[in-house]
Every structure is written in C-alpha cells, then in structure tokens.
N, C-alpha and C. Protein backbone atom coordinates (compact mmCIF):
# COMPACT_ATOMS: atom_id res chain seq x y z
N UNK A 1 -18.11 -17.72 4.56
CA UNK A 1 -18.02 -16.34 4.10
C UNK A 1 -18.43 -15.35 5.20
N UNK A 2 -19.42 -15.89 6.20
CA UNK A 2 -20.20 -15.13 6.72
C UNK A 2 -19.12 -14.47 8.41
N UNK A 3 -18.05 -15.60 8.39
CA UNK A 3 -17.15 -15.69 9.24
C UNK A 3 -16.26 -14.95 9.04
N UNK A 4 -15.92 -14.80 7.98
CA UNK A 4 -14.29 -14.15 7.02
C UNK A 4 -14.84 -12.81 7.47
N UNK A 5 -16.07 -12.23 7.17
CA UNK A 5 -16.36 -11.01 7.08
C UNK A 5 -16.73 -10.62 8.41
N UNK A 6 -16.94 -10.72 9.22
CA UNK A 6 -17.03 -11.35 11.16
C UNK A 6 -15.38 -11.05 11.40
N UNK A 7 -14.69 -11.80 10.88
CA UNK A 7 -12.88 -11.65 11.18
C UNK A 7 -12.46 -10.12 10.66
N UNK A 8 -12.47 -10.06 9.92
CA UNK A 8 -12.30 -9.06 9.24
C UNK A 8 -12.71 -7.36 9.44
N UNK A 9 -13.81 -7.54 10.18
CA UNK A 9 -14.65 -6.45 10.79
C UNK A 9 -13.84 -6.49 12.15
N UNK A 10 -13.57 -7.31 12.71
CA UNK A 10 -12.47 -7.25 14.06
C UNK A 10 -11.36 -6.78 13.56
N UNK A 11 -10.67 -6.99 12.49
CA UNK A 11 -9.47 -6.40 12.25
C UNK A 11 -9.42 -5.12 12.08
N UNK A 12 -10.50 -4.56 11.52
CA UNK A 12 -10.77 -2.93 11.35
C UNK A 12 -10.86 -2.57 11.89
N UNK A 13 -12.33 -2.75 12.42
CA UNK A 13 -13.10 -1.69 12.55
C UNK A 13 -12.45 -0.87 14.46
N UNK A 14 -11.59 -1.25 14.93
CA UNK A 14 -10.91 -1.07 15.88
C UNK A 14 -10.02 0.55 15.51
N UNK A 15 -9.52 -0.10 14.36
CA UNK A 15 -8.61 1.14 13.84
C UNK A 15 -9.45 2.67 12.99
N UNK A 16 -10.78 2.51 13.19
CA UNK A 16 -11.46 3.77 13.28
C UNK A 16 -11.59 4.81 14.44
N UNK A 17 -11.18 4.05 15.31
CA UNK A 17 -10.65 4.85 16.37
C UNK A 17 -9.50 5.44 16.85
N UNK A 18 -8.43 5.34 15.93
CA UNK A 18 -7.23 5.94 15.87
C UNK A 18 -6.89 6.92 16.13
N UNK A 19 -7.99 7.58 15.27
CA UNK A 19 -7.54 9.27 14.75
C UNK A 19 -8.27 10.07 15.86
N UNK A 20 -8.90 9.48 16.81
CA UNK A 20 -9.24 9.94 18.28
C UNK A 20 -8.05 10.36 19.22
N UNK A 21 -7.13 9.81 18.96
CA UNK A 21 -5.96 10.08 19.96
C UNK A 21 -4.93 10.82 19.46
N UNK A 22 -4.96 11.61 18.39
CA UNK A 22 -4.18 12.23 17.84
C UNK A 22 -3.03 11.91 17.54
N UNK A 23 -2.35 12.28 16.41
CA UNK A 23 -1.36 12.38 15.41
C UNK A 23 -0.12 12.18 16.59
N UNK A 24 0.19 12.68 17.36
CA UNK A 24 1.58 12.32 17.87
C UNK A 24 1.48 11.29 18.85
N UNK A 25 0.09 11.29 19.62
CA UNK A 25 0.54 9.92 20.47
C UNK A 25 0.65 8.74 19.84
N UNK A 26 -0.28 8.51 18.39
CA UNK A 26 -0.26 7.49 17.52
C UNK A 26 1.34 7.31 17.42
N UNK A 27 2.28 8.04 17.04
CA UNK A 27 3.23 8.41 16.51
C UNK A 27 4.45 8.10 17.78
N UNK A 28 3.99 8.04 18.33
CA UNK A 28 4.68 7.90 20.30
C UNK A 28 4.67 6.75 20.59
N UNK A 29 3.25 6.20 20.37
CA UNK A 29 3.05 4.68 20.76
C UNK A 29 3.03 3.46 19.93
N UNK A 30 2.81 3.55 18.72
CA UNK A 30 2.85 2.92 17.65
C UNK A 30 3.52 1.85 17.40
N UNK A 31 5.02 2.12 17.50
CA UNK A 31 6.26 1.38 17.32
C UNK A 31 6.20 0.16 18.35
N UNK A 32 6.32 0.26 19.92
CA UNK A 32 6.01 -0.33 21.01
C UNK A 32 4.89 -1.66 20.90
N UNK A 33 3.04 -0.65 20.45
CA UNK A 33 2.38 -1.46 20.24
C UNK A 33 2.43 -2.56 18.85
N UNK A 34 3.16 -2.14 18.22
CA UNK A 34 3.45 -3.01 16.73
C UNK A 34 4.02 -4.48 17.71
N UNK A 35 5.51 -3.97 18.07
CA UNK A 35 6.52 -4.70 18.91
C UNK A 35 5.82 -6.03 19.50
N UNK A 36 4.64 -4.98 20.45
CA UNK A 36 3.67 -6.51 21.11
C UNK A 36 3.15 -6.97 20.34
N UNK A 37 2.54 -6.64 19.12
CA UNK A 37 1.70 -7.66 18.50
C UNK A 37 2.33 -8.62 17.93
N UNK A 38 3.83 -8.43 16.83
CA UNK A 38 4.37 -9.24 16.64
C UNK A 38 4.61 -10.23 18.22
N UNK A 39 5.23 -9.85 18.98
CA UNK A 39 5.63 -10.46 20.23
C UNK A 39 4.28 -11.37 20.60
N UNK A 40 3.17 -11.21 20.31
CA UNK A 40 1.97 -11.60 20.67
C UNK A 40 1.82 -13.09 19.75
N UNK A 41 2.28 -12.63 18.44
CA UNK A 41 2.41 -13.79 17.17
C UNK A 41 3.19 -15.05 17.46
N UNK A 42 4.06 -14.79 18.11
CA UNK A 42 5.13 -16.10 18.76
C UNK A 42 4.19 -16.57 19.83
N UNK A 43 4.05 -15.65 20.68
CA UNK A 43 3.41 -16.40 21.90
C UNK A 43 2.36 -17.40 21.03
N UNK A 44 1.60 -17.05 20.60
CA UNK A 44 0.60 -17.68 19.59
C UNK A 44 1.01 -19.18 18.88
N UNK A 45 2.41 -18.72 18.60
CA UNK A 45 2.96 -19.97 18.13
C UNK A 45 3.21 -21.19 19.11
N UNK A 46 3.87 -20.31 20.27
CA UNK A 46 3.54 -21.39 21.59
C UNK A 46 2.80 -22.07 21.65
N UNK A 47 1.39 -21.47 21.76
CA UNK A 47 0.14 -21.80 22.52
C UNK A 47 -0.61 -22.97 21.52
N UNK A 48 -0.06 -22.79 20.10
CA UNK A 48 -0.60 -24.06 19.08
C UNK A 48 0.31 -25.06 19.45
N UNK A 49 1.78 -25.09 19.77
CA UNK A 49 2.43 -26.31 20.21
C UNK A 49 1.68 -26.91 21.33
N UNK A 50 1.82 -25.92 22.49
CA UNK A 50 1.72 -26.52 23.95
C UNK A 50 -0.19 -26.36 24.01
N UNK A 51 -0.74 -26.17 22.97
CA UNK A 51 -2.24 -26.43 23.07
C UNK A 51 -2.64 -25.92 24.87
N UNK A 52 -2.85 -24.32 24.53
CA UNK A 52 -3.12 -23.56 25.58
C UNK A 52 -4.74 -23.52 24.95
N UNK A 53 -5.19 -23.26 23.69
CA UNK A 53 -6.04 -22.64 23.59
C UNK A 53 -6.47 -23.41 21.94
N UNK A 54 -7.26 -23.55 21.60
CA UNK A 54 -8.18 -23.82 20.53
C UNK A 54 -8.94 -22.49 19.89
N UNK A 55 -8.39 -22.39 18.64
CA UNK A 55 -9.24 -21.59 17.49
C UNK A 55 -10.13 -22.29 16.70
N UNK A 56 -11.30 -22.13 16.71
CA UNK A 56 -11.97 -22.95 15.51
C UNK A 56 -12.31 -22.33 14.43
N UNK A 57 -12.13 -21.14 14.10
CA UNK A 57 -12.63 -20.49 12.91
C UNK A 57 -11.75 -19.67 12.96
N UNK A 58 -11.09 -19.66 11.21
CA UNK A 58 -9.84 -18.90 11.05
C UNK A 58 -10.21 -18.05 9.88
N UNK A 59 -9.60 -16.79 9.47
CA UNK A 59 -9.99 -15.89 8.26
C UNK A 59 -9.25 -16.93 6.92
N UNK A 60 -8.54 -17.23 7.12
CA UNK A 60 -7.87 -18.64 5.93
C UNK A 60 -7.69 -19.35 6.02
N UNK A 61 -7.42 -20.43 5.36
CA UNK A 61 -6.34 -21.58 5.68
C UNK A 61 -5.53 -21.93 6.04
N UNK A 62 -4.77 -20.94 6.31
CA UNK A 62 -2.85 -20.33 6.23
C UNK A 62 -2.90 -19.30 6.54
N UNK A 63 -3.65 -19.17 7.51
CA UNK A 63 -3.22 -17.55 8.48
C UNK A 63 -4.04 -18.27 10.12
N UNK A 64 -3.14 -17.96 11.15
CA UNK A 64 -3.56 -18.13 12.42
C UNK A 64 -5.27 -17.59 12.68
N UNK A 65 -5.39 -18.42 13.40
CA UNK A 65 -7.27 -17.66 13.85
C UNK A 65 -6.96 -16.16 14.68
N UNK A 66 -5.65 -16.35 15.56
CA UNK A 66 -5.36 -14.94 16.50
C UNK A 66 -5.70 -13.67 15.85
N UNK A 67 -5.12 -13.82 14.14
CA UNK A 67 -4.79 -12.76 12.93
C UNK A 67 -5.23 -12.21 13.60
N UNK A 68 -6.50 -12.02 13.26
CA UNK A 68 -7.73 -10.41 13.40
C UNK A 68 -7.52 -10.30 14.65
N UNK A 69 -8.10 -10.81 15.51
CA UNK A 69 -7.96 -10.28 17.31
C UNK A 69 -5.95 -9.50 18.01
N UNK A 70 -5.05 -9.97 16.83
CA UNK A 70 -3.92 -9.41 17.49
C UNK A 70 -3.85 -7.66 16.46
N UNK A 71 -3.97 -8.03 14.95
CA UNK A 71 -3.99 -6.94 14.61
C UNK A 71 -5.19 -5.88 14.66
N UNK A 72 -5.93 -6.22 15.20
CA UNK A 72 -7.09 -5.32 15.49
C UNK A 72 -7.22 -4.29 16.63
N UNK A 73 -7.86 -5.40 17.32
CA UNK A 73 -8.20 -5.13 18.96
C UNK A 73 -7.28 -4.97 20.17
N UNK A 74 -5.98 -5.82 19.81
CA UNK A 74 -4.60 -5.73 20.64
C UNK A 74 -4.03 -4.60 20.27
N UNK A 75 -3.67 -4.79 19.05
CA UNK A 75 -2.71 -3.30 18.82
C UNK A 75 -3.03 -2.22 18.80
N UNK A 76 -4.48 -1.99 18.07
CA UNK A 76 -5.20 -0.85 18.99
C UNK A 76 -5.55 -0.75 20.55
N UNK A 77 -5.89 -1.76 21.21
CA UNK A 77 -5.99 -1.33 22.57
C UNK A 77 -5.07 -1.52 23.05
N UNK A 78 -3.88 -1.92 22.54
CA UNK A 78 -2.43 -1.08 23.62
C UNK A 78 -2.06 0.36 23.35
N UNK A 79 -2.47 0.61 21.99
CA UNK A 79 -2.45 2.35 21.72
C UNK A 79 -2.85 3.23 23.00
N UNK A 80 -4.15 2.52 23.00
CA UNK A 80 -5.73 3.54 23.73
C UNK A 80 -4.75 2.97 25.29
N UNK A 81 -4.36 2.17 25.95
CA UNK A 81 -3.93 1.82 26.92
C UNK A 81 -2.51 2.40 27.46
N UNK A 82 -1.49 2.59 26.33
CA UNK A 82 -0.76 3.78 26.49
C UNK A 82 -1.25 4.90 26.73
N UNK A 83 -2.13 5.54 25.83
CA UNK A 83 -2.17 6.87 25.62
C UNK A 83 -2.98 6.72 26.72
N UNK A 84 -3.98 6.60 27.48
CA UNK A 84 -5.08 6.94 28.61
C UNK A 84 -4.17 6.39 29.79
N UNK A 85 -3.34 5.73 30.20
CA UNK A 85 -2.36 5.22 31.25
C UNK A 85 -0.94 5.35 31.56
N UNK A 86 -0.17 5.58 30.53
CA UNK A 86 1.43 5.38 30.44
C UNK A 86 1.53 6.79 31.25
N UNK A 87 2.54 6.64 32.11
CA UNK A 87 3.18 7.92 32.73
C UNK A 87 2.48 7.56 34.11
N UNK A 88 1.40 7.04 34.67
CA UNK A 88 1.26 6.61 35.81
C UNK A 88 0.61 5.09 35.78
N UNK A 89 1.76 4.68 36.56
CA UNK A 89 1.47 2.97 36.76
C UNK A 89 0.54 2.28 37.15
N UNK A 90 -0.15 3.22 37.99
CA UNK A 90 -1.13 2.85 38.97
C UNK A 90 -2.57 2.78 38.25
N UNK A 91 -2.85 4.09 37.52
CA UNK A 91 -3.75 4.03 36.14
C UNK A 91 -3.65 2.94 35.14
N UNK A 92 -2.25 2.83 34.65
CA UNK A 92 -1.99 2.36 33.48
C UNK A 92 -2.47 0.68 34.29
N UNK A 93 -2.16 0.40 35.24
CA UNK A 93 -2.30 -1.14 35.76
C UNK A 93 -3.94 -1.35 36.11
N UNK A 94 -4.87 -0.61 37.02
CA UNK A 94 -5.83 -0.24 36.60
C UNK A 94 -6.82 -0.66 35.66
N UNK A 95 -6.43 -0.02 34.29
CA UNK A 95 -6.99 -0.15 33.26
C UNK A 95 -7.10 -1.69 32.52
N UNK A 96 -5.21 -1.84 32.94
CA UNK A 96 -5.55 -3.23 31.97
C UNK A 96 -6.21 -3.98 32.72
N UNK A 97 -5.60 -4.39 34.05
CA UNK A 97 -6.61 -5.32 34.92
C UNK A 97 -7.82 -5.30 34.72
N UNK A 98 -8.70 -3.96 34.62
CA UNK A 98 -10.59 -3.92 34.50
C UNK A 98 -10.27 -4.76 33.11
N UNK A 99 -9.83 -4.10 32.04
CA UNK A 99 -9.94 -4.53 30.34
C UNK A 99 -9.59 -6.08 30.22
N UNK A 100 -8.72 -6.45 31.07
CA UNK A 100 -8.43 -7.64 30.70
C UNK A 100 -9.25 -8.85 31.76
N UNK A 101 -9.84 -8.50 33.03
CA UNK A 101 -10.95 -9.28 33.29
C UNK A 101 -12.16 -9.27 33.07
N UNK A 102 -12.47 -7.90 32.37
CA UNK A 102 -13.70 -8.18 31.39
C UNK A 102 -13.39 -9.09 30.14
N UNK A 103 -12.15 -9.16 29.44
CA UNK A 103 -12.11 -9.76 28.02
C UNK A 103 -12.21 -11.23 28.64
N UNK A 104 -11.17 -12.39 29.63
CA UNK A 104 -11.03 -13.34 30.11
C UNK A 104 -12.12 -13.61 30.79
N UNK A 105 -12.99 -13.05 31.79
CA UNK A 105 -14.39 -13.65 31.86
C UNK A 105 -15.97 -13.61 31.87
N UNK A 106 -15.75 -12.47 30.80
CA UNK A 106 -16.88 -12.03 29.53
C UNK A 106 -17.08 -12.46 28.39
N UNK A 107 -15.64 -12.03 27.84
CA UNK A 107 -15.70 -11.96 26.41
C UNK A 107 -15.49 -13.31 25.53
N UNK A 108 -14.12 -14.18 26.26
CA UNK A 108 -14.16 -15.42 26.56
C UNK A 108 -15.55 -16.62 26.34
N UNK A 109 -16.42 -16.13 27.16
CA UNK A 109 -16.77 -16.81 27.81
C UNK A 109 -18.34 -16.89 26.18
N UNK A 110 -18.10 -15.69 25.76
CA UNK A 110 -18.65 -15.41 24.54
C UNK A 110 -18.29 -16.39 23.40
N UNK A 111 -17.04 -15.93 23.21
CA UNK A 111 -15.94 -16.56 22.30
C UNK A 111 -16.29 -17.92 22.19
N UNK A 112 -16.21 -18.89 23.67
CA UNK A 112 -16.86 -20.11 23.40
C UNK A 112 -17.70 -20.42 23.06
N UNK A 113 -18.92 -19.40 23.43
CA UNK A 113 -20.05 -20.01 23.09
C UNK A 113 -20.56 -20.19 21.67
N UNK A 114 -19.54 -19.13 20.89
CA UNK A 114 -19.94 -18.74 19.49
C UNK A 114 -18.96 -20.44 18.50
N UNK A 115 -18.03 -20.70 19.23
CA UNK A 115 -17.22 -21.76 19.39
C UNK A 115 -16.13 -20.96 18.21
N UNK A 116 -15.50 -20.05 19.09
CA UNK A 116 -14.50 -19.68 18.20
C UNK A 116 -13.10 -19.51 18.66
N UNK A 117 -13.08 -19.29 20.02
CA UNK A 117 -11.95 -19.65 20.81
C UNK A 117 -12.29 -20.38 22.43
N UNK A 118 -11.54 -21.59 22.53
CA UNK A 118 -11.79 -22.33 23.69
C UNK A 118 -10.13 -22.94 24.46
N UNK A 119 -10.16 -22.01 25.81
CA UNK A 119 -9.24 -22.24 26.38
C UNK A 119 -8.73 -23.60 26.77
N UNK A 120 -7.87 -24.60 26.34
CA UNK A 120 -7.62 -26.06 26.29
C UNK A 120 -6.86 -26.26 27.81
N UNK A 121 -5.46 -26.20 27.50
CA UNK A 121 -4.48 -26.52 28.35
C UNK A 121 -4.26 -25.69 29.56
N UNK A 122 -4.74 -24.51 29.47
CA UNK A 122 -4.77 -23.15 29.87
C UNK A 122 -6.00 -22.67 31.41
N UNK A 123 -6.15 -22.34 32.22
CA UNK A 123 -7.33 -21.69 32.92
C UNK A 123 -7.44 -20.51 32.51
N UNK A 124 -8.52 -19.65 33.32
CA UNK A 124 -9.32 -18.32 33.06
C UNK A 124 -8.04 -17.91 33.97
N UNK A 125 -7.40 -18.07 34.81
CA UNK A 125 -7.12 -17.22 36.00
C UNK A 125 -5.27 -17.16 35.31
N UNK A 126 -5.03 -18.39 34.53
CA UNK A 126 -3.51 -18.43 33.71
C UNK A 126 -3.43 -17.55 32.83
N UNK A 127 -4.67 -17.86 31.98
CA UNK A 127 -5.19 -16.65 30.44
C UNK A 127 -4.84 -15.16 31.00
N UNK A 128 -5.29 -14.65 32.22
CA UNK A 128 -5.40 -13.14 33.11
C UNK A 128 -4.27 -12.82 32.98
N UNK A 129 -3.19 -14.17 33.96
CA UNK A 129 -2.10 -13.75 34.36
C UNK A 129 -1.27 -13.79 32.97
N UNK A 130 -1.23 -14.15 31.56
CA UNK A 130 -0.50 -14.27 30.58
C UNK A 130 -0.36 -12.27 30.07
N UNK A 131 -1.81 -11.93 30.51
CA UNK A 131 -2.31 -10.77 30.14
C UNK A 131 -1.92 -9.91 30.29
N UNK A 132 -1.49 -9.54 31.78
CA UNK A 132 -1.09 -8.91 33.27
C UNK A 132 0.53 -9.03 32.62
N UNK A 133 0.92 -10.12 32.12
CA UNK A 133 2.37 -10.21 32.30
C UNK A 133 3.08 -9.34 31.16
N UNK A 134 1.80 -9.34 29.88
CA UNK A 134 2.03 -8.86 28.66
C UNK A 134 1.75 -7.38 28.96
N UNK A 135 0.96 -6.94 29.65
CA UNK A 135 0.57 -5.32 30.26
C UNK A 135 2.08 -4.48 30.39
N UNK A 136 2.86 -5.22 31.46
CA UNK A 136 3.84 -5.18 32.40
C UNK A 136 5.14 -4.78 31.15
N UNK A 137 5.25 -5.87 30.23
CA UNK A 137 5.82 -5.83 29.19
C UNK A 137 5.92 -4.86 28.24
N UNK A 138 5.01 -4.13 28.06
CA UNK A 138 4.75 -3.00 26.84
C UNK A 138 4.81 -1.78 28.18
N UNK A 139 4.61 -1.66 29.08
CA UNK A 139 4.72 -0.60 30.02
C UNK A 139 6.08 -0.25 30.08
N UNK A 140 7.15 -1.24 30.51
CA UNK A 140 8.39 -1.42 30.48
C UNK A 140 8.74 -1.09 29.04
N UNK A 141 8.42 -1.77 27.93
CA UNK A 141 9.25 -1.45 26.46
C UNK A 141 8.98 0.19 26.05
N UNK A 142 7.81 0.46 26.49
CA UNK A 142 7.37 2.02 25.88
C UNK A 142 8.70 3.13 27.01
N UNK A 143 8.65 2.77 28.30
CA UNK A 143 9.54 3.31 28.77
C UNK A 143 11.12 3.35 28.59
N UNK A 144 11.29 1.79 28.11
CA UNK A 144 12.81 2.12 27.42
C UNK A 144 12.66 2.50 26.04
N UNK A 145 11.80 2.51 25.48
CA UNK A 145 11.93 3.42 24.06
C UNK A 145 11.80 4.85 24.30
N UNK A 146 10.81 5.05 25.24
CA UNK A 146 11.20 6.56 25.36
C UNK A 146 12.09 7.22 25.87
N UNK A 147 13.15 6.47 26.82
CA UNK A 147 14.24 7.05 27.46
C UNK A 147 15.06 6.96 26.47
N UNK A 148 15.30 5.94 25.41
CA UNK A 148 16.27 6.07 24.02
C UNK A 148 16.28 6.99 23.38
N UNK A 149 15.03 7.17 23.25
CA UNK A 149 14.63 8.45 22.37
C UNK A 149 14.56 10.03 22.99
N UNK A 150 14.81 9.88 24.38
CA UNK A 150 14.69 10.91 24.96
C UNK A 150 13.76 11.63 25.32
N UNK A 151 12.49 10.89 25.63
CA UNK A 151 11.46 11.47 25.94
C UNK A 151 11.00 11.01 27.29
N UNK A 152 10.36 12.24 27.95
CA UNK A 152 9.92 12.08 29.34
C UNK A 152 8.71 12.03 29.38
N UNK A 153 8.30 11.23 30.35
CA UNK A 153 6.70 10.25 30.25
C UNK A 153 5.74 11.21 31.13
C-alpha cells in the first residue's frame, strides 16, 4: 500500500506544476509531449523483451512499473524542457544533458538502492545515450508540429 501511494505521488504531484508555465505553452507543447510518452510506452515494451532494465515494484498487477515515472515526471518534464529550451538548441540540449545526467547517475543510482528500478542488460552511459536520443526526438517532433501548424519557434 505504502508503495502504490509512493507511485502515485510520482504521477501527480509533477503536474502541480503545470499551471506555472501558462495556458498557451501548455497548449503548444502538450500534444508533442503526450506523443513521447506514449512513444516512451513501446520503448518500455522493448526494454521488458530485451531485459534492458528491471522494475521491481509496480502500482498493479497489470500496469507497467514505468506507469507513474512516464506519466508524471516525463511528460511533465518535456513540457518544462520545451517551454525553458525549444527555439534554441544549444539551451534546449544543455538542459537535457544536465537533467538527464543527474537522473542516470543520481537518481538511478537511488532507484536501486530503494530496489525499484535496476539497469540489467543496459549501462549508465547506454541509459544517457537512450535519453539524449529521446531529447533529439521531441526537439525535432515539436518543430515539425509547429511548422504544420504554422508556428515560428
């Protein structure tokens, strides 16, 4: 129980910070960051075949352990990572690189100890580059959605 509510508080409490970035960038970036998270859900599916990574504590039975950490913390911090970066590359690359080698060999490194996610098949330096590649990915998709849509970055 004490776990569910641990998961669950990751799934939120992220999205109290929303309404910090105002109504239209939410509205700008939203669609994109949805895009990765689903996109994030497959990869996920990978990573249980090809055993990249071990979850040991899941919010159900029948829901991935990723759940909370993709709809939480991912899809909100690609929001906050658009909105504080998109329009210059150099920022926007920047950011994720600091964010994402603090999460891979900090947060990680947490994660195990609590024994809730443990990198299997996978290294610290593969985990980065999966990261980096997914950064690259939503930088690129937000830019062809906004040129569809007609908006200049």
């Amino acid at each position: 129980m004490k776990t569910r509510m641990l998961l669950l508080g990751v799934a939120i409490i992220p999205w109290f910070s929303v309404p910090l970035m105002g109504k239209q960038s939410f509205k700008r970036f939203f669609p994109m960051s949805l895009f990765m998270g689903i996109l994030i859900i497959g990869e996920t599916l990978l990573a249980h075949k090809y055993c990249w990574w071990k979850i040991h504590k899941r919010p159900h039975k029948k829901v991935v352990g990723e759940i909370p950490l993709i709809i939480g913390p991912y899809i909100v911090g690609s929001l906050w990572m658009l909105k504080l970066g998109y329009g210059n590359i150099l920022r926007f690359s920047f950011l994720n690189l600091s964010t994402h080698l603090f999460i891979v060999y900090k947060v990680m490194k947490w994660l195990k100890k609590i024994r809730y996610w443990t990198l299997v098949n996978m290294n610290s330096f593969q985990f980065l580059s999966l990261f980096v590649m997914e950064a690259f990915i939503l930088y690129i998709g937000q830019f062809l959605y906004d040129k569809m849509r007609g908006i200049k970055s």
